[in-house]
N, C-alpha and C. Protein backbone atom coordinates (compact mmCIF):
# COMPACT_ATOMS: atom_id res chain seq x y z
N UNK A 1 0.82 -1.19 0.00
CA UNK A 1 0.00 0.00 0.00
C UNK A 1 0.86 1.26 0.00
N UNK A 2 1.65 1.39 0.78
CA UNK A 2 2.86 2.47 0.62
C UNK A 2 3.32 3.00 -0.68
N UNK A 3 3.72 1.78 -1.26
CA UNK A 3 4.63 1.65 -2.79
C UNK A 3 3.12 2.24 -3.34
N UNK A 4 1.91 1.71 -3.46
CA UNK A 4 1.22 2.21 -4.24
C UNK A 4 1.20 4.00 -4.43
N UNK A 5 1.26 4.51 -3.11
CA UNK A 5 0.77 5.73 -2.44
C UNK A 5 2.38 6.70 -3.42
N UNK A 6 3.22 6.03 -2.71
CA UNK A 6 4.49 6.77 -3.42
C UNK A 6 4.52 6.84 -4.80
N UNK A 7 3.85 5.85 -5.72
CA UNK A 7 3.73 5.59 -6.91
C UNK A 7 3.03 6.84 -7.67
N UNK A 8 1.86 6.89 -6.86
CA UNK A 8 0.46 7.89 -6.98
C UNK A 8 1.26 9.68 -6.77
N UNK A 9 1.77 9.86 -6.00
CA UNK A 9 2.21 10.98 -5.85
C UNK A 9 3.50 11.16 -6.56
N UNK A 10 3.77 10.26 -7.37
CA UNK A 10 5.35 11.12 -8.65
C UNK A 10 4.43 11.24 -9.17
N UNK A 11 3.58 10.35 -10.04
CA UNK A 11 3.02 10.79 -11.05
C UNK A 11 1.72 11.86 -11.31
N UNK A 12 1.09 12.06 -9.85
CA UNK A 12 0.36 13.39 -10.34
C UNK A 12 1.06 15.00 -10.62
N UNK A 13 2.56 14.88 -10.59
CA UNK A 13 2.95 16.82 -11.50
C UNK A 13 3.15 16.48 -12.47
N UNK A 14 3.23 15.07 -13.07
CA UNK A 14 2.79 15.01 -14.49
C UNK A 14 1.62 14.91 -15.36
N UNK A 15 0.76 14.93 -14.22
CA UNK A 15 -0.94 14.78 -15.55
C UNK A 15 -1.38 16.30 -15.42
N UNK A 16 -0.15 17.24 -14.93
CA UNK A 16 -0.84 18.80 -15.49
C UNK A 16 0.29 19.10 -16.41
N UNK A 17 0.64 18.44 -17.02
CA UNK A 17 1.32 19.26 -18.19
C UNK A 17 1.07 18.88 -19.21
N UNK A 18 0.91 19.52 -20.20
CA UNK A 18 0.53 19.88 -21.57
C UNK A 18 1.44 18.61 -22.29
N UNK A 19 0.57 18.55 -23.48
CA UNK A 19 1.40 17.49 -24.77
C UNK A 19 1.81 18.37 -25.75
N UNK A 20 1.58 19.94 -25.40
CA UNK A 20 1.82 20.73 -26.89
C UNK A 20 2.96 20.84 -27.07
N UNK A 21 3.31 20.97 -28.05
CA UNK A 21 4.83 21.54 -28.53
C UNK A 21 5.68 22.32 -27.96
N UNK A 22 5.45 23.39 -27.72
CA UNK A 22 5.72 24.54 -26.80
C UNK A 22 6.15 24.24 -25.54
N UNK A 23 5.51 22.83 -25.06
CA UNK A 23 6.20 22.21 -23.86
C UNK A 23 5.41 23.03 -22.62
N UNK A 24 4.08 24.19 -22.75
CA UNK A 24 3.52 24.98 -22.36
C UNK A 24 2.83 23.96 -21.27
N UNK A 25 2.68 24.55 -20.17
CA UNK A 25 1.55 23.78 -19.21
C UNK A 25 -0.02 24.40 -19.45
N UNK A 26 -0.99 23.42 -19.60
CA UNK A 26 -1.73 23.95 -20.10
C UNK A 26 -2.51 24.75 -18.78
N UNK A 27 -2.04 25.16 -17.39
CA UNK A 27 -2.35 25.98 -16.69
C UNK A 27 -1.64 27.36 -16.60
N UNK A 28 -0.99 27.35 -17.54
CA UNK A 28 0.08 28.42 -17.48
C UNK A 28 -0.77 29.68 -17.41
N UNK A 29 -0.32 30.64 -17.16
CA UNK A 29 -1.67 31.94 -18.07
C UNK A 29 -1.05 32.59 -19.34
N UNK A 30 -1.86 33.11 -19.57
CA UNK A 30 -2.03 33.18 -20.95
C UNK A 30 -1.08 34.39 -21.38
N UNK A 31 -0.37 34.56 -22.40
CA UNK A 31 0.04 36.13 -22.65
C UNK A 31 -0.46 36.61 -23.19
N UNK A 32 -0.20 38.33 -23.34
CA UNK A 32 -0.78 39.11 -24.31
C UNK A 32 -0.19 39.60 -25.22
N UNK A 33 0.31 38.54 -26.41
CA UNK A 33 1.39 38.79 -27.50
C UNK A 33 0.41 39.83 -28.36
N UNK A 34 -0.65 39.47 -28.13
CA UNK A 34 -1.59 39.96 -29.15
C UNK A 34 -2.30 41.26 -28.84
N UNK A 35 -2.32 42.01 -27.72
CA UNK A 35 -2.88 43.27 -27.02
C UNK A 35 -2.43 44.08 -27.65
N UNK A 36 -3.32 45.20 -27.78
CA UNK A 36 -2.55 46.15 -28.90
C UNK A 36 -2.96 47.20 -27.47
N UNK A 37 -1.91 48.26 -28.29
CA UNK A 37 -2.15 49.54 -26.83
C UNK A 37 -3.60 50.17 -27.02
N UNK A 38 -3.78 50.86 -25.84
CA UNK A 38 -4.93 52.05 -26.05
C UNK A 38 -4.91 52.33 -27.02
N UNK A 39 -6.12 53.28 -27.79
CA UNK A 39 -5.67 54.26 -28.83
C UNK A 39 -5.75 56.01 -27.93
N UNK A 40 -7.40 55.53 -26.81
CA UNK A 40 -6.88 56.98 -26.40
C UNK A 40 -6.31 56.94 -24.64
N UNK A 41 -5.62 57.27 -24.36
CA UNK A 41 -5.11 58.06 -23.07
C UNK A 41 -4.79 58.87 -22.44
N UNK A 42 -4.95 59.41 -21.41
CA UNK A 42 -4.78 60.56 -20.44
C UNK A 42 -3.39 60.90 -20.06
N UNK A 43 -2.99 61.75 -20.51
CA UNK A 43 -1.85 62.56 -20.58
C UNK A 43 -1.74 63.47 -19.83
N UNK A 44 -0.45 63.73 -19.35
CA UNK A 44 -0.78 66.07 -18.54
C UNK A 44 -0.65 67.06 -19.60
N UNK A 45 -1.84 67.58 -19.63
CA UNK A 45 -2.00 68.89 -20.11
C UNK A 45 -0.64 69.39 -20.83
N UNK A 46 -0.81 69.91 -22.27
CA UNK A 46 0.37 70.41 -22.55
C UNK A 46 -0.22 71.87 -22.75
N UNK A 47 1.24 72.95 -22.98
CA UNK A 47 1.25 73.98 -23.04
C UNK A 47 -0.34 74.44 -24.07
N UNK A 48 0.41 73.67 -25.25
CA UNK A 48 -0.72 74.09 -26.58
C UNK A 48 -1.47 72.82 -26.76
N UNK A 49 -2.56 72.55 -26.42
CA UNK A 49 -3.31 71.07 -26.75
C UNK A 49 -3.38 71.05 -28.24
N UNK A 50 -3.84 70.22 -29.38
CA UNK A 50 -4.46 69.96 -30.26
C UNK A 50 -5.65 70.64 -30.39
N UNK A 51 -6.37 71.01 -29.89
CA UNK A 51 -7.49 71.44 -29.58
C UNK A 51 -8.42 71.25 -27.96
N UNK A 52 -9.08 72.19 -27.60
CA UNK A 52 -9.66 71.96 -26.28
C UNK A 52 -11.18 71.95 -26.51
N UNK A 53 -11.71 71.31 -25.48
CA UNK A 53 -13.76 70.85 -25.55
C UNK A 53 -14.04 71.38 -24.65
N UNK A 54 -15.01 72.33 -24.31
CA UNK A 54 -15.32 72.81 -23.04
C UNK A 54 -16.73 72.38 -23.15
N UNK A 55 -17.88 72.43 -22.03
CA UNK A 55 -19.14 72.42 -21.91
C UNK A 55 -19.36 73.76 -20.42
N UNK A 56 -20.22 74.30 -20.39
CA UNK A 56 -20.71 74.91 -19.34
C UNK A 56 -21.96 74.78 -18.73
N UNK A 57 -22.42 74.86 -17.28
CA UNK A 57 -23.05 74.58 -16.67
C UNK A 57 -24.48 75.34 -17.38
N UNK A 58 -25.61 75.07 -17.55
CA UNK A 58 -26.96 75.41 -17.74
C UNK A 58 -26.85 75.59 -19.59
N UNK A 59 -25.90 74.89 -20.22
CA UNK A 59 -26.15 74.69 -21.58
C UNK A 59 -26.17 73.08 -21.47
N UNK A 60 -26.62 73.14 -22.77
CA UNK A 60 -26.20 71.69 -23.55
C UNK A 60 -25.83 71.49 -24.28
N UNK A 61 -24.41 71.64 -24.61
CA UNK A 61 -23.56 71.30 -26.26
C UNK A 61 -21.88 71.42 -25.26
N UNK A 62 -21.43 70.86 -26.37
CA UNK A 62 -19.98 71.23 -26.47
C UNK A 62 -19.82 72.36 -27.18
N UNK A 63 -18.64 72.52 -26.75
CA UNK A 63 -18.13 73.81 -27.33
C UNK A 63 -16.75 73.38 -27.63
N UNK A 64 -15.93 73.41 -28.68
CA UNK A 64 -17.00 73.17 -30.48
C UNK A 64 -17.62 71.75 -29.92
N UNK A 65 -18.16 71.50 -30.96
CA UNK A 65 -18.85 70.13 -30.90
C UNK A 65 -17.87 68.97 -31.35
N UNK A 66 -17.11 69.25 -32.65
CA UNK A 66 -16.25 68.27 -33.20
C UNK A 66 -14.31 69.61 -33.71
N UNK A 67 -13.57 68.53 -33.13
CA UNK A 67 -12.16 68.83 -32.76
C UNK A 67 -11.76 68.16 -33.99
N UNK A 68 -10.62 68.15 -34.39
CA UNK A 68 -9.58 67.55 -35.62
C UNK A 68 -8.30 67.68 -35.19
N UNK A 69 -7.80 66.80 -35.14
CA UNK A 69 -6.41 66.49 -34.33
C UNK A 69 -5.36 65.57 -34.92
N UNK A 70 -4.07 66.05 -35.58
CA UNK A 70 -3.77 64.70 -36.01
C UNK A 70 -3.12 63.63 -35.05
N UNK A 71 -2.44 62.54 -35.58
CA UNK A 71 -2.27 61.11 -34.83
C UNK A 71 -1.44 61.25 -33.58
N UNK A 72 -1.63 60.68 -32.60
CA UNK A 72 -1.10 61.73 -31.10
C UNK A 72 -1.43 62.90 -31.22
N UNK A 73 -2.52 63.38 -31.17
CA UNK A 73 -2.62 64.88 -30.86
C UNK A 73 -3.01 64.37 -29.72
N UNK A 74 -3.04 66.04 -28.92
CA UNK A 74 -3.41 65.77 -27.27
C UNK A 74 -5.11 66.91 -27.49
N UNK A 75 -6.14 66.59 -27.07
CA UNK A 75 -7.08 67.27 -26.59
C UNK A 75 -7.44 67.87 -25.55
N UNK A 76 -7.57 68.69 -24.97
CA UNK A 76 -8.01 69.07 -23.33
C UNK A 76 -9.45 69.21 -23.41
N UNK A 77 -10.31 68.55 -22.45
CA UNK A 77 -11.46 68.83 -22.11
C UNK A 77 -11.83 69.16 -20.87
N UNK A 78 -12.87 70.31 -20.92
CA UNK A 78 -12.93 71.15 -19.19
C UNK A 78 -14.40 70.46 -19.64
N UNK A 79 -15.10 70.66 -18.40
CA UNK A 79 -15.99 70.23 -17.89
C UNK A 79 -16.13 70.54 -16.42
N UNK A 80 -17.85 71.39 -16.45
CA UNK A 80 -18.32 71.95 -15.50
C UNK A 80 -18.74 70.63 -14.79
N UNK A 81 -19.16 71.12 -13.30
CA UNK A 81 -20.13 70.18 -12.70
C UNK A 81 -21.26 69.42 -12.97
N UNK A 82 -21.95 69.90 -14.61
CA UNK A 82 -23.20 69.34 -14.14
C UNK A 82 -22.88 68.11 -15.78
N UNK A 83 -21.71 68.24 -16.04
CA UNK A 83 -21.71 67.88 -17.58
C UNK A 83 -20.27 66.94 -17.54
N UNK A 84 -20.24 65.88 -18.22
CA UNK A 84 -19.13 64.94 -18.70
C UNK A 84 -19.15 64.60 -19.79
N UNK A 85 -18.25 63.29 -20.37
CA UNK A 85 -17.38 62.87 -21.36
C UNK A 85 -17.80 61.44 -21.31
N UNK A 86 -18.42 60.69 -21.95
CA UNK A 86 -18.79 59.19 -21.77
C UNK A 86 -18.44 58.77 -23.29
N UNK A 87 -17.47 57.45 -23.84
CA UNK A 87 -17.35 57.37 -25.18
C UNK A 87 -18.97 56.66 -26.03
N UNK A 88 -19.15 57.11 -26.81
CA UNK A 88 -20.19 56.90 -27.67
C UNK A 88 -20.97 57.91 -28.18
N UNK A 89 -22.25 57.84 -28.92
CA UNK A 89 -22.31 56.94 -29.02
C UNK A 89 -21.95 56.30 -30.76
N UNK A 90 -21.21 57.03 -31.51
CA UNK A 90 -20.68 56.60 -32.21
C UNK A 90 -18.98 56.16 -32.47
N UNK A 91 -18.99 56.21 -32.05
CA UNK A 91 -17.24 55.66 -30.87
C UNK A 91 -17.06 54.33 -31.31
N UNK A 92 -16.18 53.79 -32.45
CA UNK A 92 -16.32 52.35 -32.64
C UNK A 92 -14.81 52.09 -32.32
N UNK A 93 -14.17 53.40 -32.18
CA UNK A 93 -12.34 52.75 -31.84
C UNK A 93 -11.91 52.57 -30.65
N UNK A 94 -12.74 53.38 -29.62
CA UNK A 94 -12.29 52.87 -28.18
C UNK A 94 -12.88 53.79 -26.96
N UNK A 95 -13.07 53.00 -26.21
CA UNK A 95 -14.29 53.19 -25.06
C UNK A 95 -13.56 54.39 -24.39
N UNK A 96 -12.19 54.56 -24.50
CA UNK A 96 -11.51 55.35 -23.20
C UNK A 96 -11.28 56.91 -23.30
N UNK A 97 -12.57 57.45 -24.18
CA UNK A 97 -12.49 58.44 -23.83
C UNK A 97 -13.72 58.84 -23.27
N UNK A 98 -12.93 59.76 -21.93
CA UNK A 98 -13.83 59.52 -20.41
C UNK A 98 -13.62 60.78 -20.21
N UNK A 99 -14.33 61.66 -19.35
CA UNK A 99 -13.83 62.89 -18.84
C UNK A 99 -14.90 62.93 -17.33
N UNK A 100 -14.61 62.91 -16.21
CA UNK A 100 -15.22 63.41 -15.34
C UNK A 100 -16.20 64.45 -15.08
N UNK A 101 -17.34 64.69 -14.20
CA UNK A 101 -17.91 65.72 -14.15
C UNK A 101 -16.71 66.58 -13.54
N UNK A 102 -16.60 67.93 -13.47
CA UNK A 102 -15.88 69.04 -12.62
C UNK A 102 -13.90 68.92 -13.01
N UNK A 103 -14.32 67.89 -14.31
CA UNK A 103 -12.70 67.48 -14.14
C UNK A 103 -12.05 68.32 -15.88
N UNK A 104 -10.86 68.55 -15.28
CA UNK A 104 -10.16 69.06 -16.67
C UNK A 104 -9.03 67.72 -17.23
N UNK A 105 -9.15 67.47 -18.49
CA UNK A 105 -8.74 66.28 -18.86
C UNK A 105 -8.41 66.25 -20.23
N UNK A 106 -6.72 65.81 -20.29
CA UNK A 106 -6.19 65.59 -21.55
C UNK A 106 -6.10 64.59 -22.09
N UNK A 107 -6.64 63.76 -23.04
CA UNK A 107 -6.88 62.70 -24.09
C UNK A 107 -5.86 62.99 -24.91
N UNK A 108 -4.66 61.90 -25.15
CA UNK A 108 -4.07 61.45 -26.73
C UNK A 108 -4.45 60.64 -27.38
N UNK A 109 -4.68 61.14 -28.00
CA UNK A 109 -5.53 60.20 -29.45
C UNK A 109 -4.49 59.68 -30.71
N UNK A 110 -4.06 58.27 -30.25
CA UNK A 110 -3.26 57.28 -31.05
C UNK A 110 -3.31 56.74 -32.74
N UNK A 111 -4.61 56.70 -32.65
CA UNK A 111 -4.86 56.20 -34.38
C UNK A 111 -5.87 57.42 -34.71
N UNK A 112 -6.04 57.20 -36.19
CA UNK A 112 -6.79 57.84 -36.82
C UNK A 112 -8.51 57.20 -36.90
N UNK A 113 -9.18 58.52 -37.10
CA UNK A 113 -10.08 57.76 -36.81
C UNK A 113 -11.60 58.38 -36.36
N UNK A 114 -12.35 58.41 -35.57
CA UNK A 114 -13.86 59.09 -35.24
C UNK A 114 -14.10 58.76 -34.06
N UNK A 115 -13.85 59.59 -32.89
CA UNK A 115 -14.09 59.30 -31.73
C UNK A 115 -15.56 60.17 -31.00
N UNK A 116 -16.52 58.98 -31.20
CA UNK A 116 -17.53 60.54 -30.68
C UNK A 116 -17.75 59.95 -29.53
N UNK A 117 -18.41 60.76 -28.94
CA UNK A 117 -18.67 60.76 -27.05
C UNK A 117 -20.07 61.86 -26.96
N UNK A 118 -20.32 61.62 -25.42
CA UNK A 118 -21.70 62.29 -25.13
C UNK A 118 -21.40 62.38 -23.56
N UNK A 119 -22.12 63.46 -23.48
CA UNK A 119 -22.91 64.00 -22.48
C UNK A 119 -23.27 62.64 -21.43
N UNK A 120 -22.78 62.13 -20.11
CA UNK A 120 -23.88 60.81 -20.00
C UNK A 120 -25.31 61.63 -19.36
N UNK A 121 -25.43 62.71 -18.55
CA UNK A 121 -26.65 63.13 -17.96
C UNK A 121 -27.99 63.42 -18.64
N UNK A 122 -27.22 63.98 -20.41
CA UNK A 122 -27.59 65.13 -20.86
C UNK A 122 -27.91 64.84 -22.64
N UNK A 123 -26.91 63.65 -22.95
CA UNK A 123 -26.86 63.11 -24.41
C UNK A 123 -26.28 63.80 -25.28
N UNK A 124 -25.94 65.00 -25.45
CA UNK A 124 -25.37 66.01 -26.17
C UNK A 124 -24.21 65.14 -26.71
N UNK A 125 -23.99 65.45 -28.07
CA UNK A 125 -22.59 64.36 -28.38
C UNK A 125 -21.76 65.53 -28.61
N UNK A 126 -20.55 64.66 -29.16
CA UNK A 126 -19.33 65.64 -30.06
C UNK A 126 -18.19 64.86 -30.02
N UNK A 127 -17.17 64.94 -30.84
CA UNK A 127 -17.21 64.35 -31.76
C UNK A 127 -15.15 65.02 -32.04
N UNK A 128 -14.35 63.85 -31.75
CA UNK A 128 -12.61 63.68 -31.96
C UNK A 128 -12.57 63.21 -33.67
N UNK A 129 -11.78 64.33 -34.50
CA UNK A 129 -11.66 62.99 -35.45
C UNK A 129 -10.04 63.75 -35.75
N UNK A 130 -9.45 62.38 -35.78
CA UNK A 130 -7.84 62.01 -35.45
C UNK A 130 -7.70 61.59 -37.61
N UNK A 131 -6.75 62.75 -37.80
CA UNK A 131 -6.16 62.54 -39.19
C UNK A 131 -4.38 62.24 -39.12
């Protein structure tokens, strides 16, 4: 019974490893050879933005509505208290452009492309497009 027991315990760190090629355990985790970066991210404020988005409290629009920026441009968006930055809803390149209520916030915008966003309280859109 012993011999059996000793028998039993070499061979279970071998029924977790993989037959693949790679010699990979198939519990390994996974990489991300394949992740591509953001396209947009939050940067600090530069001297001269690409362009800036403002909204003010007791309107509803952006101001402008749609920016043009080329590839890495940086955007600044202010934003009063009662108004934010939510991506959509025609936004098909990437969710991450976000802006807080009360918050001032610089977006680089990586690829080219049509980044629109809205208002979330309020729906008002407007609208990044990266040449």
């Amino acid at each position: 019974m012993l011999l059996r027991a000793s028998l039993f315990a070499l061979l279970i760190p071998f029924a977790a490893c993989s037959d693949s090629k790679d010699n990979t355990p198939t519990d390994a985790p996974a990489t991300q050879k394949d992740a591509t970066a953001a396209s947009v991210t939050s940067v600090t404020c530069p001297a001269t933005p690409g362009g800036t988005i403002t909204a003010v409290n007791g309107t509803n629009a952006y101001s402008p509505a749609t920016v043009t920026v080329a590839v890495d441009g940086v955007v600044k968006f202010v934003m009063p208290s009662s108004h934010n930055v939510v991506a959509g809803p025609n936004n098909t390149i990437d969710t991450g452009v976000a802006v807080a209520f009360s918050a001032t916030t610089c977006l680089k915008f990586a690829k080219a492309g049509t980044y629109g966003f809205h208002c979330g309280p309020h729906g008002f859109t407007g609208t990044v497009v990266v040449q």
